[in-house]
PDB file of N, CA and C in Angstrom:
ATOM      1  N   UNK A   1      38.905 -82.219 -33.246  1.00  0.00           N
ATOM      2  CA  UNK A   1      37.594 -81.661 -33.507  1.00  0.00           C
ATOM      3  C   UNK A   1      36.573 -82.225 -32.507  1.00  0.00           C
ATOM      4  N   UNK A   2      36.716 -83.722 -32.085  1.00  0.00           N
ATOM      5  CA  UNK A   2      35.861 -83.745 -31.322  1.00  0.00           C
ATOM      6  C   UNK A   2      35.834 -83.344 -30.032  1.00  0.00           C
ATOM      7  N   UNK A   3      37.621 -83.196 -29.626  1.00  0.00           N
ATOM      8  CA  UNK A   3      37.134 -82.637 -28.109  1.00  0.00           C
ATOM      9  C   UNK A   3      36.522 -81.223 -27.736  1.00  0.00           C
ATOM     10  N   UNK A   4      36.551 -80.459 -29.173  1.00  0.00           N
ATOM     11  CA  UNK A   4      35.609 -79.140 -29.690  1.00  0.00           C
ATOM     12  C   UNK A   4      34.469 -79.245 -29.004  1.00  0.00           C
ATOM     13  N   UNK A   5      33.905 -80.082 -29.860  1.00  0.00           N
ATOM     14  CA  UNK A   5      32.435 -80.513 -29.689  1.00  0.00           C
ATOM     15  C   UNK A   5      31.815 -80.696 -28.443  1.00  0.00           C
ATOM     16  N   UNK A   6      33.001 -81.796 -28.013  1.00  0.00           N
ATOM     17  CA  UNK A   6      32.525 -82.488 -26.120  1.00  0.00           C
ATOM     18  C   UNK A   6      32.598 -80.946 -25.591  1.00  0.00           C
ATOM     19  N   UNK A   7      33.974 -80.332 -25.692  1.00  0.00           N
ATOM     20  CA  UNK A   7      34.016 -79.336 -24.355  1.00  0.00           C
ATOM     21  C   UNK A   7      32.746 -78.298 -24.579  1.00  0.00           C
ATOM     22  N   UNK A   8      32.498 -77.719 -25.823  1.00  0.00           N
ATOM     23  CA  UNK A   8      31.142 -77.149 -26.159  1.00  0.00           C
ATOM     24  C   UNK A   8      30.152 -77.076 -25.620  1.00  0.00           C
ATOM     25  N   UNK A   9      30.070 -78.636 -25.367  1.00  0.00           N
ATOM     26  CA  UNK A   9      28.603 -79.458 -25.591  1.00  0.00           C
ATOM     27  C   UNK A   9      28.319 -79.308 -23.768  1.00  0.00           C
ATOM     28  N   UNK A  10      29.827 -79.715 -23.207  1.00  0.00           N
ATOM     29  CA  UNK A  10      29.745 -79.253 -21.707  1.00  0.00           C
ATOM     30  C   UNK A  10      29.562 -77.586 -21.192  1.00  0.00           C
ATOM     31  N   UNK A  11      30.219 -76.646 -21.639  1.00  0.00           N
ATOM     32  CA  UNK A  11      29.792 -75.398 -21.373  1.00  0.00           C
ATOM     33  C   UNK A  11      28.328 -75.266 -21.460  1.00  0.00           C
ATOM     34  N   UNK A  12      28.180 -75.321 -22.599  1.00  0.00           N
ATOM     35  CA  UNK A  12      26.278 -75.351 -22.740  1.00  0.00           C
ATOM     36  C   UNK A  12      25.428 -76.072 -21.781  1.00  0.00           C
ATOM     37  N   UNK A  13      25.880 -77.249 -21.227  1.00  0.00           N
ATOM     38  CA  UNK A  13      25.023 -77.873 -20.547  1.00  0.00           C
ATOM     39  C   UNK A  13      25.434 -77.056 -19.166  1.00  0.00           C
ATOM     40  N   UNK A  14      26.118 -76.492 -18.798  1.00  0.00           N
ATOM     41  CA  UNK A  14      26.518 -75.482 -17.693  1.00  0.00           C
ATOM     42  C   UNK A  14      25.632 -74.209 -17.651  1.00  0.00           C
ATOM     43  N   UNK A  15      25.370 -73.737 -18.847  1.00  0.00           N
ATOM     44  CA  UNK A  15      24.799 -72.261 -18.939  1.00  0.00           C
ATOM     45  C   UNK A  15      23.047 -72.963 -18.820  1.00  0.00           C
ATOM     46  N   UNK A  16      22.640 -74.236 -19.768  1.00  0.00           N
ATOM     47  CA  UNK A  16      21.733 -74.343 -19.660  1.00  0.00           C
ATOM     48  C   UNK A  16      21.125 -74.645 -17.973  1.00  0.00           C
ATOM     49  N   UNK A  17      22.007 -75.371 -17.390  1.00  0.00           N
ATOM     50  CA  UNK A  17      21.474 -75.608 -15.882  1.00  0.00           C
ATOM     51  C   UNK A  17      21.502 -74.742 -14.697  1.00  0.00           C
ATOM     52  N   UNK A  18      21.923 -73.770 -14.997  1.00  0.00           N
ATOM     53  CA  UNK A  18      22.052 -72.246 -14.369  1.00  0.00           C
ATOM     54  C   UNK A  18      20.950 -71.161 -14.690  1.00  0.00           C
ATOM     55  N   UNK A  19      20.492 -71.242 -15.477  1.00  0.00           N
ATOM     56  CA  UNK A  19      19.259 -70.557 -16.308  1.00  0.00           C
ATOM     57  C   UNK A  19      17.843 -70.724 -15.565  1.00  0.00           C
ATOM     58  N   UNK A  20      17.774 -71.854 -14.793  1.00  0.00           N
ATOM     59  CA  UNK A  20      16.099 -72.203 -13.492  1.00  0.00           C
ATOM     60  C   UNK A  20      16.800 -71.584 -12.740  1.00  0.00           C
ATOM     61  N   UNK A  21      17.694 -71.457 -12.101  1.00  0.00           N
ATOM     62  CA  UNK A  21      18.234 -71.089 -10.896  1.00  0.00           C
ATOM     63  C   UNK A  21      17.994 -69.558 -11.322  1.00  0.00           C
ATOM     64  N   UNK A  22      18.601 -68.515 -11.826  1.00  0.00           N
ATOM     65  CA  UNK A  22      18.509 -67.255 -12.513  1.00  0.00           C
ATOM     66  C   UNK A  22      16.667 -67.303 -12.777  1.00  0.00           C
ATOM     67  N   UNK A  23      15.899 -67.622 -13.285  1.00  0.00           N
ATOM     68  CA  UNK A  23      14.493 -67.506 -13.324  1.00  0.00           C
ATOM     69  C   UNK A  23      13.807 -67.868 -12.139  1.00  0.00           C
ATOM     70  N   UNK A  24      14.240 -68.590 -11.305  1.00  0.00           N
ATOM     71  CA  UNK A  24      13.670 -68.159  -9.430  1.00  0.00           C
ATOM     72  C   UNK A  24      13.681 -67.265  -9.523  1.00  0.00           C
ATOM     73  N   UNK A  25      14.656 -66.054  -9.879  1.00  0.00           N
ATOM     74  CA  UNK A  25      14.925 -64.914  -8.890  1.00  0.00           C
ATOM     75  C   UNK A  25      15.801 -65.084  -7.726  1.00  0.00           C
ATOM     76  N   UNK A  26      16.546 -65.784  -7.283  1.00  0.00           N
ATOM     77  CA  UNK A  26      17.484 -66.426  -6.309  1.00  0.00           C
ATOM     78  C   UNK A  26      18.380 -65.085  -6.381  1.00  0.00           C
ATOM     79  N   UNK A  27      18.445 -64.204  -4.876  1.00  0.00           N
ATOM     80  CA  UNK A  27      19.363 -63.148  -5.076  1.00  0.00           C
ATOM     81  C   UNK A  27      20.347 -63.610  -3.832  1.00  0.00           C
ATOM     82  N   UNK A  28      21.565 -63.751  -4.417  1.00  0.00           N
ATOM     83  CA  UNK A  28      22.333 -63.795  -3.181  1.00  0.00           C
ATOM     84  C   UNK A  28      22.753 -63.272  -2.065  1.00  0.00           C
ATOM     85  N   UNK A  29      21.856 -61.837  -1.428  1.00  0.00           N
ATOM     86  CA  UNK A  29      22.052 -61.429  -0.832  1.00  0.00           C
ATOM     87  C   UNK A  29      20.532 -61.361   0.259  1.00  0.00           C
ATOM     88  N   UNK A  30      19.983 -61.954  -0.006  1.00  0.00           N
ATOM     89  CA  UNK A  30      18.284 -62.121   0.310  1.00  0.00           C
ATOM     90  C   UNK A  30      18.671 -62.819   1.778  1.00  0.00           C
ATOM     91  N   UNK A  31      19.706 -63.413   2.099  1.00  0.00           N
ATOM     92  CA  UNK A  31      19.482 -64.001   3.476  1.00  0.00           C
ATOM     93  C   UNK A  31      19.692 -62.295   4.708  1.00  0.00           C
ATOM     94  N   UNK A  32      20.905 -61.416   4.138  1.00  0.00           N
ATOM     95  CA  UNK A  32      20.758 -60.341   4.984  1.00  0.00           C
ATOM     96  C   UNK A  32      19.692 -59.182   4.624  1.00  0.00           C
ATOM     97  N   UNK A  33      18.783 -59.806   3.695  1.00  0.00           N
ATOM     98  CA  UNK A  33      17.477 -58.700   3.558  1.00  0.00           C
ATOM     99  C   UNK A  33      17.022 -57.987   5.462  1.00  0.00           C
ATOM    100  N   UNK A  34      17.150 -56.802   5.782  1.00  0.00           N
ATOM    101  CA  UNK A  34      16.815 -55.982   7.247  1.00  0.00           C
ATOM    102  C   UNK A  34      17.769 -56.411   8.254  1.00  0.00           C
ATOM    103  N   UNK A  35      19.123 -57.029   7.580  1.00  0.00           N
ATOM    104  CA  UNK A  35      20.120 -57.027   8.941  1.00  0.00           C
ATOM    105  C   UNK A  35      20.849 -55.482   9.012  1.00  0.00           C
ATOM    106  N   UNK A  36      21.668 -55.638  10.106  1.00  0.00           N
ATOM    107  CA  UNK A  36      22.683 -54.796  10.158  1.00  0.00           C
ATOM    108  C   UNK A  36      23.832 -54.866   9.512  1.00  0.00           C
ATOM    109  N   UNK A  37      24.641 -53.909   8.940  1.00  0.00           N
ATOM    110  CA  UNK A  37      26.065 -54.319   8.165  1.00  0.00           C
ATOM    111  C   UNK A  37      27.055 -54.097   9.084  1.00  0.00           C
ATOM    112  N   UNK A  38      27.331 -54.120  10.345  1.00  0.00           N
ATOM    113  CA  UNK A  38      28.578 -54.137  11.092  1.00  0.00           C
ATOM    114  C   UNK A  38      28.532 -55.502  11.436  1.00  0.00           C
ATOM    115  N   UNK A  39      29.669 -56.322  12.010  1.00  0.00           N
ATOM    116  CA  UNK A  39      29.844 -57.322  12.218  1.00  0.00           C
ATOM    117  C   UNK A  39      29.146 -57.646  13.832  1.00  0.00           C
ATOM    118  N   UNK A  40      29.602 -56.993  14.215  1.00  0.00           N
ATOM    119  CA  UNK A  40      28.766 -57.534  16.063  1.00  0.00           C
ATOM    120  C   UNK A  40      27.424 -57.345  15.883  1.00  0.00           C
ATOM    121  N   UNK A  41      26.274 -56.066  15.245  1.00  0.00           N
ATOM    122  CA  UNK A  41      25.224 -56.570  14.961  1.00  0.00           C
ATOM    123  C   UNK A  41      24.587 -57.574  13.848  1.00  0.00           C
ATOM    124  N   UNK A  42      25.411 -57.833  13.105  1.00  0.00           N
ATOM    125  CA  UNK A  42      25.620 -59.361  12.148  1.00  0.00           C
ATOM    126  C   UNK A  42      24.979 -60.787  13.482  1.00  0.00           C
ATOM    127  N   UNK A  43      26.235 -60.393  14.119  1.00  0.00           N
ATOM    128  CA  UNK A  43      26.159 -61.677  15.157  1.00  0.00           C
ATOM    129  C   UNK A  43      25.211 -62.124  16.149  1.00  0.00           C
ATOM    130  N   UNK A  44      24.579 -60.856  16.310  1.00  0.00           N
ATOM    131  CA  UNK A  44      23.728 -60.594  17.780  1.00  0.00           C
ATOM    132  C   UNK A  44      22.132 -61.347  15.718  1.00  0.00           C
ATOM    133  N   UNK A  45      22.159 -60.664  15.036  1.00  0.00           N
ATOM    134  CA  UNK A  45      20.806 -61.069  14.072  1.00  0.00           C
ATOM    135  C   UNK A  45      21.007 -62.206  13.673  1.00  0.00           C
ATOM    136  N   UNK A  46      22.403 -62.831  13.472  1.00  0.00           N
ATOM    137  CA  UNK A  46      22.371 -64.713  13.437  1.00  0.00           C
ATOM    138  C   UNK A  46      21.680 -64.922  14.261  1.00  0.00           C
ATOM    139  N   UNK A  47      22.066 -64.993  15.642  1.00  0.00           N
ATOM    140  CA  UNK A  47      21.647 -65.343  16.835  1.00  0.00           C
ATOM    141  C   UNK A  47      20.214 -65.804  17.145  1.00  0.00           C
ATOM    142  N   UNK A  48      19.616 -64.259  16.777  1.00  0.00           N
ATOM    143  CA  UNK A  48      18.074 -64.334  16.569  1.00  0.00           C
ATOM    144  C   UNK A  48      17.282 -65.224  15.190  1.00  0.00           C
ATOM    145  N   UNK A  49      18.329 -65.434  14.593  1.00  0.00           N
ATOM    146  CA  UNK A  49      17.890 -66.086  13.247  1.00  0.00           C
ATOM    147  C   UNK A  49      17.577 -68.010  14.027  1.00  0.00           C
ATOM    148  N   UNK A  50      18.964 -68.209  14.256  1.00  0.00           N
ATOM    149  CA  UNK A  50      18.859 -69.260  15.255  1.00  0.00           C
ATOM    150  C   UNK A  50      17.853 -69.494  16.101  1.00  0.00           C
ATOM    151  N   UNK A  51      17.376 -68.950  16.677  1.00  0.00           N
ATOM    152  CA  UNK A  51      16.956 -68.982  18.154  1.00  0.00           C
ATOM    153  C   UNK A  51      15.171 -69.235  17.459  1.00  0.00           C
ATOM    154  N   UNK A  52      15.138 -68.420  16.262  1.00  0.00           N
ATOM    155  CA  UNK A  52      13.861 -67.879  15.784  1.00  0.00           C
ATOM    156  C   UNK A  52      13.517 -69.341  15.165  1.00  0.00           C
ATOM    157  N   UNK A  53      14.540 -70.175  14.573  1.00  0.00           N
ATOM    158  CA  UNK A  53      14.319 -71.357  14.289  1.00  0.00           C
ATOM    159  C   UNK A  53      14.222 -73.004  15.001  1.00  0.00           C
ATOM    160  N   UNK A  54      14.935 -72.445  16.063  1.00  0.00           N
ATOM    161  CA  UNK A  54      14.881 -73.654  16.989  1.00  0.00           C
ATOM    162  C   UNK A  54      13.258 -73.523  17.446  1.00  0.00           C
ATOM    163  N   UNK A  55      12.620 -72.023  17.474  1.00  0.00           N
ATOM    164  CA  UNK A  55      11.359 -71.880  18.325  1.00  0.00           C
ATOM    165  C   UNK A  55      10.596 -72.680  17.505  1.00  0.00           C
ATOM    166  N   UNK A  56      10.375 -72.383  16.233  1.00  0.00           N
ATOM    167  CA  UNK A  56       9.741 -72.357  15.162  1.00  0.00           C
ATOM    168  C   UNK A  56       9.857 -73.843  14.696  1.00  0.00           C
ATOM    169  N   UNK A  57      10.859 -74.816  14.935  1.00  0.00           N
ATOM    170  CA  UNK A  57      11.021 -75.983  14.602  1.00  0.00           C
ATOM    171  C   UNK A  57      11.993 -76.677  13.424  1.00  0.00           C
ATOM    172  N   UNK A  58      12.157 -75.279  12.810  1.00  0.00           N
ATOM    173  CA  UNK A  58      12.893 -75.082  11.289  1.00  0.00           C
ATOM    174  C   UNK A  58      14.100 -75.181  11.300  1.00  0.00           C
ATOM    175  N   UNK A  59      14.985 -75.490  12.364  1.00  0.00           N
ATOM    176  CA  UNK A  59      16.093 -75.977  13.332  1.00  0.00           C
ATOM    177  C   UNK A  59      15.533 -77.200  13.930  1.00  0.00           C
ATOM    178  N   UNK A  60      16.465 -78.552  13.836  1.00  0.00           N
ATOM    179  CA  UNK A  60      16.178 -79.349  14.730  1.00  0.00           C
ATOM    180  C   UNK A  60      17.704 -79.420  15.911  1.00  0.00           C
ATOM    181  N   UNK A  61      18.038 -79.777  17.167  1.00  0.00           N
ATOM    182  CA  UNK A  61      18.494 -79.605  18.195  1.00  0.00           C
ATOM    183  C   UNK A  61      20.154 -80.125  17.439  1.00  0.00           C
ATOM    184  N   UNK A  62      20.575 -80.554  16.318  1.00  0.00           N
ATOM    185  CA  UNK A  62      21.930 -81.164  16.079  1.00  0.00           C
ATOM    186  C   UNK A  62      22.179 -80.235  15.177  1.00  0.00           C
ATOM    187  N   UNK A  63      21.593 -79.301  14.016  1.00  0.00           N
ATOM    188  CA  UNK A  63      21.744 -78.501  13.320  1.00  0.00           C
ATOM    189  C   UNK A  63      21.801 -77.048  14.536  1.00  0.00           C
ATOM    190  N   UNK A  64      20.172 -76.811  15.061  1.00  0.00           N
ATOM    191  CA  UNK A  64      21.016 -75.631  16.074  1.00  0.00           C
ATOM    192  C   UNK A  64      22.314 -75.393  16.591  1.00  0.00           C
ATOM    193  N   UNK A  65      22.682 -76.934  17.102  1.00  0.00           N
ATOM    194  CA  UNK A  65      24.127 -77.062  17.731  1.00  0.00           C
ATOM    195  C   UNK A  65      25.137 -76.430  17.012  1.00  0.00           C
ATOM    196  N   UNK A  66      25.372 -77.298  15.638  1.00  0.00           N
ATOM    197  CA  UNK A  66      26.234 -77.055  14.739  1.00  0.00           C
ATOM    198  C   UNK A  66      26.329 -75.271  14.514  1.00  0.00           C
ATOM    199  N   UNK A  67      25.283 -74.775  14.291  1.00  0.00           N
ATOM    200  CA  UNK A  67      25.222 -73.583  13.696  1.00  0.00           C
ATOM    201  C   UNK A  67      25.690 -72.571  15.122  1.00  0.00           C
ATOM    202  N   UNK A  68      25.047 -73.026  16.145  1.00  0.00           N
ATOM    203  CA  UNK A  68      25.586 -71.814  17.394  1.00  0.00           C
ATOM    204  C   UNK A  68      26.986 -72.189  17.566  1.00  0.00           C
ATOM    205  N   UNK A  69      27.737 -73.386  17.496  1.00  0.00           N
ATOM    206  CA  UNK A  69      29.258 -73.458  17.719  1.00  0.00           C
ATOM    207  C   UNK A  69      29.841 -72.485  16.193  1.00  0.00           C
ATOM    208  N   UNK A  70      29.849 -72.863  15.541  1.00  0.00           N
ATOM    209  CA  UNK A  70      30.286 -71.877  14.484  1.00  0.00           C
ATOM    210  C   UNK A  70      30.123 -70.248  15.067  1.00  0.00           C
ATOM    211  N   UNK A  71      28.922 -70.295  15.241  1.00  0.00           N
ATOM    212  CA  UNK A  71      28.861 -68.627  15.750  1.00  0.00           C
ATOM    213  C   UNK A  71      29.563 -68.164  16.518  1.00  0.00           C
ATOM    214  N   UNK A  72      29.870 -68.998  18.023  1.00  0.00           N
ATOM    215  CA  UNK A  72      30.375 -69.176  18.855  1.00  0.00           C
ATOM    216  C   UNK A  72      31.801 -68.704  18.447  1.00  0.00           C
ATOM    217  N   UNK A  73      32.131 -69.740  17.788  1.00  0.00           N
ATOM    218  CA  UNK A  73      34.153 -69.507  17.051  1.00  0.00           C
ATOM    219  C   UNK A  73      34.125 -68.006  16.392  1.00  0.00           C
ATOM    220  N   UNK A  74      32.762 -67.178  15.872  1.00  0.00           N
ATOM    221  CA  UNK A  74      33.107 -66.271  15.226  1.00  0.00           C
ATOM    222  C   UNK A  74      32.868 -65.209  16.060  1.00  0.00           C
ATOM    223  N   UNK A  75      31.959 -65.051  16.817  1.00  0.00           N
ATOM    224  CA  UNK A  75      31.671 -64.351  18.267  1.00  0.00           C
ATOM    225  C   UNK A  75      33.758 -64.142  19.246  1.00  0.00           C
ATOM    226  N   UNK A  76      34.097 -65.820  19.186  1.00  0.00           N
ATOM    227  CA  UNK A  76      35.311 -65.287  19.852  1.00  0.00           C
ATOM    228  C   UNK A  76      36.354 -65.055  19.179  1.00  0.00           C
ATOM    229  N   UNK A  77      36.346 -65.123  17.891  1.00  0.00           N
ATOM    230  CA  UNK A  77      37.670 -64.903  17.255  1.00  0.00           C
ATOM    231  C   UNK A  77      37.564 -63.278  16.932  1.00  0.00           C
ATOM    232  N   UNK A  78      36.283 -62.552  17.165  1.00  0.00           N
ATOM    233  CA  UNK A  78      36.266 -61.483  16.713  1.00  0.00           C
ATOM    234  C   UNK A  78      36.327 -60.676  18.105  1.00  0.00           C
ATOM    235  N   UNK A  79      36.216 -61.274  19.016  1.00  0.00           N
ATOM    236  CA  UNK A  79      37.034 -60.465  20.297  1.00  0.00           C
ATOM    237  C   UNK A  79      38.254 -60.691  20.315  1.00  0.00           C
ATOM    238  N   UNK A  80      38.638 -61.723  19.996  1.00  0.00           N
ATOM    239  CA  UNK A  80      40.824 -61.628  20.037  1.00  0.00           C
ATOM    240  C   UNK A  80      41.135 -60.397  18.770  1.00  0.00           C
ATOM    241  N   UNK A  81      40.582 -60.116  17.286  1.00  0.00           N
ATOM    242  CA  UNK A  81      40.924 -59.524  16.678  1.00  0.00           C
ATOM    243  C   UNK A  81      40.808 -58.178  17.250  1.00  0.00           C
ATOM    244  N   UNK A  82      39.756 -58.252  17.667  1.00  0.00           N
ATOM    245  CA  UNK A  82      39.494 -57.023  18.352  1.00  0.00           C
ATOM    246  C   UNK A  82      40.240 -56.300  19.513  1.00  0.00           C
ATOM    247  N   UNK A  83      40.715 -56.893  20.530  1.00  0.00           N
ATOM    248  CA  UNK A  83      42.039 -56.757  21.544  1.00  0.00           C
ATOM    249  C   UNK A  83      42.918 -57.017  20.887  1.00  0.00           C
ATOM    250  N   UNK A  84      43.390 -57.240  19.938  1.00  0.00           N
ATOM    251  CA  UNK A  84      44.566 -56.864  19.228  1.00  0.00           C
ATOM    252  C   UNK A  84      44.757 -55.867  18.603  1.00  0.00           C
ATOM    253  N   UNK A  85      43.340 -55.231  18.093  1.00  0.00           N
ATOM    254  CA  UNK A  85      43.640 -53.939  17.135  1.00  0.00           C
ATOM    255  C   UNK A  85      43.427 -52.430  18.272  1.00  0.00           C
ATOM    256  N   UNK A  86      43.690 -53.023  19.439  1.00  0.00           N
ATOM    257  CA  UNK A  86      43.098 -52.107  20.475  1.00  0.00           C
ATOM    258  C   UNK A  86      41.754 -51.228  20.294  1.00  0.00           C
ATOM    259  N   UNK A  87      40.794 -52.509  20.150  1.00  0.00           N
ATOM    260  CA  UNK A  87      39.274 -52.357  20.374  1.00  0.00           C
ATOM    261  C   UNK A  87      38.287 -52.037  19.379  1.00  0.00           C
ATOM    262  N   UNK A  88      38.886 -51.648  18.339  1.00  0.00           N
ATOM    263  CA  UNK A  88      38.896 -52.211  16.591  1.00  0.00           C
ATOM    264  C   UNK A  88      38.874 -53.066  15.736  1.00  0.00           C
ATOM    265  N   UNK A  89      38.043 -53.291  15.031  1.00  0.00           N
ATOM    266  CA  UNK A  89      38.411 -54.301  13.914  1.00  0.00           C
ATOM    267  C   UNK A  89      38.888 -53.712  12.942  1.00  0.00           C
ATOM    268  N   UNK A  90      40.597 -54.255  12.131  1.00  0.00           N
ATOM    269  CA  UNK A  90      40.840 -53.689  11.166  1.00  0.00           C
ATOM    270  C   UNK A  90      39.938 -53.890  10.159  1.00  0.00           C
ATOM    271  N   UNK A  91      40.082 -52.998   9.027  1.00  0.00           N
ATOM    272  CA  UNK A  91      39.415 -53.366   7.138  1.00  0.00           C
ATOM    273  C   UNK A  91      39.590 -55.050   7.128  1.00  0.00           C
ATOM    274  N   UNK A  92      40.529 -55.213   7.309  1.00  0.00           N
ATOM    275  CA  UNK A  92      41.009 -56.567   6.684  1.00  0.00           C
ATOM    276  C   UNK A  92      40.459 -57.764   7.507  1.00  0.00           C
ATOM    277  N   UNK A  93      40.264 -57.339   9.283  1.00  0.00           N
ATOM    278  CA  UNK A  93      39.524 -58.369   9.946  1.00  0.00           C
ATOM    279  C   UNK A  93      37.726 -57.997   9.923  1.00  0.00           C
ATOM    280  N   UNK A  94      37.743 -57.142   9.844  1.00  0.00           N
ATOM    281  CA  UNK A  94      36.024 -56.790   9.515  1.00  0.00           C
ATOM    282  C   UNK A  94      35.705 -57.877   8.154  1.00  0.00           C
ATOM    283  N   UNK A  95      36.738 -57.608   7.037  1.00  0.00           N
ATOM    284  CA  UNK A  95      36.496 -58.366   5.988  1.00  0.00           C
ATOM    285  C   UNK A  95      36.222 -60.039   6.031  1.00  0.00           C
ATOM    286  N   UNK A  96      36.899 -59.912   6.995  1.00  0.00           N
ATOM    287  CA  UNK A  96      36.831 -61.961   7.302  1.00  0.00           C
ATOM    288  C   UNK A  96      35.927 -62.341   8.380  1.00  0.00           C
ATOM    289  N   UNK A  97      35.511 -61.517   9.025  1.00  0.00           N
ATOM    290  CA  UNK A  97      34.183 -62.098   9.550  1.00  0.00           C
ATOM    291  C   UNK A  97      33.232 -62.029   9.169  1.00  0.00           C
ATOM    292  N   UNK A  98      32.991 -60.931   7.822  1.00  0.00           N
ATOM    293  CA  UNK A  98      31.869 -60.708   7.265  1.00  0.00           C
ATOM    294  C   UNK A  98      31.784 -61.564   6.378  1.00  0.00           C
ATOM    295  N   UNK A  99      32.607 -62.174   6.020  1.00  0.00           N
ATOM    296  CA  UNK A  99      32.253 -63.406   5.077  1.00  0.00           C
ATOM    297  C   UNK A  99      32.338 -64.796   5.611  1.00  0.00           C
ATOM    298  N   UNK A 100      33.142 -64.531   6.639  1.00  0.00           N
ATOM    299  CA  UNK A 100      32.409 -65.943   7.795  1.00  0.00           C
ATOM    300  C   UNK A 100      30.714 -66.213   8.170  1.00  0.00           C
ATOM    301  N   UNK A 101      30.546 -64.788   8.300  1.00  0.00           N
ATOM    302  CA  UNK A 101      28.999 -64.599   8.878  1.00  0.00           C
ATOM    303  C   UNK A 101      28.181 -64.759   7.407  1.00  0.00           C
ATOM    304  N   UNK A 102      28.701 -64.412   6.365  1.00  0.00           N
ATOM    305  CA  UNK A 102      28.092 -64.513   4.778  1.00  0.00           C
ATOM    306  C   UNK A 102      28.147 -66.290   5.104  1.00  0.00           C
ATOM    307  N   UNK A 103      28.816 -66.786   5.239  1.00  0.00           N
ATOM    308  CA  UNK A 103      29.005 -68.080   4.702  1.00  0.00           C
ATOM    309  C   UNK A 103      27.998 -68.707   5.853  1.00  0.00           C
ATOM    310  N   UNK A 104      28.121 -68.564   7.277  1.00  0.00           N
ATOM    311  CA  UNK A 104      27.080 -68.948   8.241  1.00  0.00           C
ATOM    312  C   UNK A 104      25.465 -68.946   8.176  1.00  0.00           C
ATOM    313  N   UNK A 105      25.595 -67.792   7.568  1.00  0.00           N
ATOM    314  CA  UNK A 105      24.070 -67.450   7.002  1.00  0.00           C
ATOM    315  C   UNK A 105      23.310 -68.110   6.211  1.00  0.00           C
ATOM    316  N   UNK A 106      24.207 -68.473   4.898  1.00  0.00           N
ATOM    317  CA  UNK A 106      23.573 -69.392   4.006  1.00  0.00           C
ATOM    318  C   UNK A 106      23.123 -71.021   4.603  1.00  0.00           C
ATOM    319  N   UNK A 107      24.300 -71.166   5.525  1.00  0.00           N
ATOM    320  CA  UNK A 107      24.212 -71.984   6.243  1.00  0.00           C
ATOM    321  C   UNK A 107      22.839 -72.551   6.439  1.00  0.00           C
ATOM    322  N   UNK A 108      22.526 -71.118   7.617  1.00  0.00           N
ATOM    323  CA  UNK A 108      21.685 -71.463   8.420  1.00  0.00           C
ATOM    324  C   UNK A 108      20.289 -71.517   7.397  1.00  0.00           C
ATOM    325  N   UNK A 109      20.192 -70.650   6.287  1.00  0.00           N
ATOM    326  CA  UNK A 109      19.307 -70.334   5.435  1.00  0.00           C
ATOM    327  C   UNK A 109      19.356 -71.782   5.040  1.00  0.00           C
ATOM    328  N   UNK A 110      19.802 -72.365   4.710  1.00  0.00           N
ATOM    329  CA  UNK A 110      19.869 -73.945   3.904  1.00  0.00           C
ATOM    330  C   UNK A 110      18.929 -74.473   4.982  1.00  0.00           C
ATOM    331  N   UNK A 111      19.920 -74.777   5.968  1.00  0.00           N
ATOM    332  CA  UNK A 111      19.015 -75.961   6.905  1.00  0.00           C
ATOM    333  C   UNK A 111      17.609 -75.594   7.143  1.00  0.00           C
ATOM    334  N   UNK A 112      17.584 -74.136   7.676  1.00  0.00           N
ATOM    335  CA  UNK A 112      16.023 -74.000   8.153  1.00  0.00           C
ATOM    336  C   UNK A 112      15.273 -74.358   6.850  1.00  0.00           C
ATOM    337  N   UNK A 113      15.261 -74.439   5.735  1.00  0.00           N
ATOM    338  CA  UNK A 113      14.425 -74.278   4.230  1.00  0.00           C
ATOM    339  C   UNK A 113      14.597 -76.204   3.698  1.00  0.00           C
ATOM    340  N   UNK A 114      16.027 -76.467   4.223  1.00  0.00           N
ATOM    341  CA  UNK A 114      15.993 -77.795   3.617  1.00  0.00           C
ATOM    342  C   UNK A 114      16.679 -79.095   4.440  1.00  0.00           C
ATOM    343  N   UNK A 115      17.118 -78.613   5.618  1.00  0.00           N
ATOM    344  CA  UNK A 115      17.184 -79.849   6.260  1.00  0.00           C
ATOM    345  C   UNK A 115      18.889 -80.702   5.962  1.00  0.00           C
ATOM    346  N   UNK A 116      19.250 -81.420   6.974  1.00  0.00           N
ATOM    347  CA  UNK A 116      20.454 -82.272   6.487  1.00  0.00           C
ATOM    348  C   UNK A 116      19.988 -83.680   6.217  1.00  0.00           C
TER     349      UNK A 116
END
C-alpha cells in the first residue's frame, strides 16, 4: 500500500510541475515560426539564425562555434545522402535531417535566450 501512495504521490508531482510550463504557452514548434519546411532552406534559415545572433551578441564566439559545426555535419551529411539518392533526398533521409535541424534549433533557441 505504501508503494501506492509513493508512486502516486510521484506522478502527481510530475503533472503538477508540467502545468507552469503548459500556462507559458510554450509551443514547441515556435522556434520554426516563418521558416521554410524543406531541409536545404531549413539550413540556409539556421544559418541566418546564427549569424543574426553572433551580430546581435545573443551568441557568444564558443557557442556560435559549437552550433555552426553541427550545422556544418548536417549541411554535409545531407549532400552525401543526397548523391546517393541521385540528387534526392529520400522520405526517410529528409526525415532525419529534419529532426537534426528540429533538435539544432532548439539548440540554438536555448543558448541565444539562456546561455551555457
Amino acid at each position: 500500500m505504501k508503494r501506492v501512495m509513493v508512486s502516486a504521490a510521484i506522478i502527481a508531482s510530475m503533472f503538477t510541475a508540467a502545468a507552469p510550463v503548459a500556462a507559458q504557452g510554450w509551443e514547441s514548434g515556435a522556434f520554426w515560426r516563418g521558416a521554410p519546411s524543406g531541409a536545404w532552406e531549413r539550413i540556409g534559415f539556421l544559418q541566418q539564425r546564427i549569424d543574426r545572433g553572433v551580430r546581435d551578441g545573443s551568441l557568444d564566439r564558443h557557442e556560435s562555434w559549437r552550433v555552426q559545426r553541427e550545422l556544418r555535419n548536417i549541411r554535409e551529411e545531407a549532400g552525401r545522402m543526397r548523391r546517393h539518392d541521385g540528387g534526392r533526398l529520400s522520405g526517410t533521409d529528409e526525415a532525419r535531417l529534419q529532426s537534426r535541424l528540429d533538435d539544432l534549433s532548439r539548440r540554438i533557441r536555448w543558448l541565444r535566450h539562456n546561455g551555457w
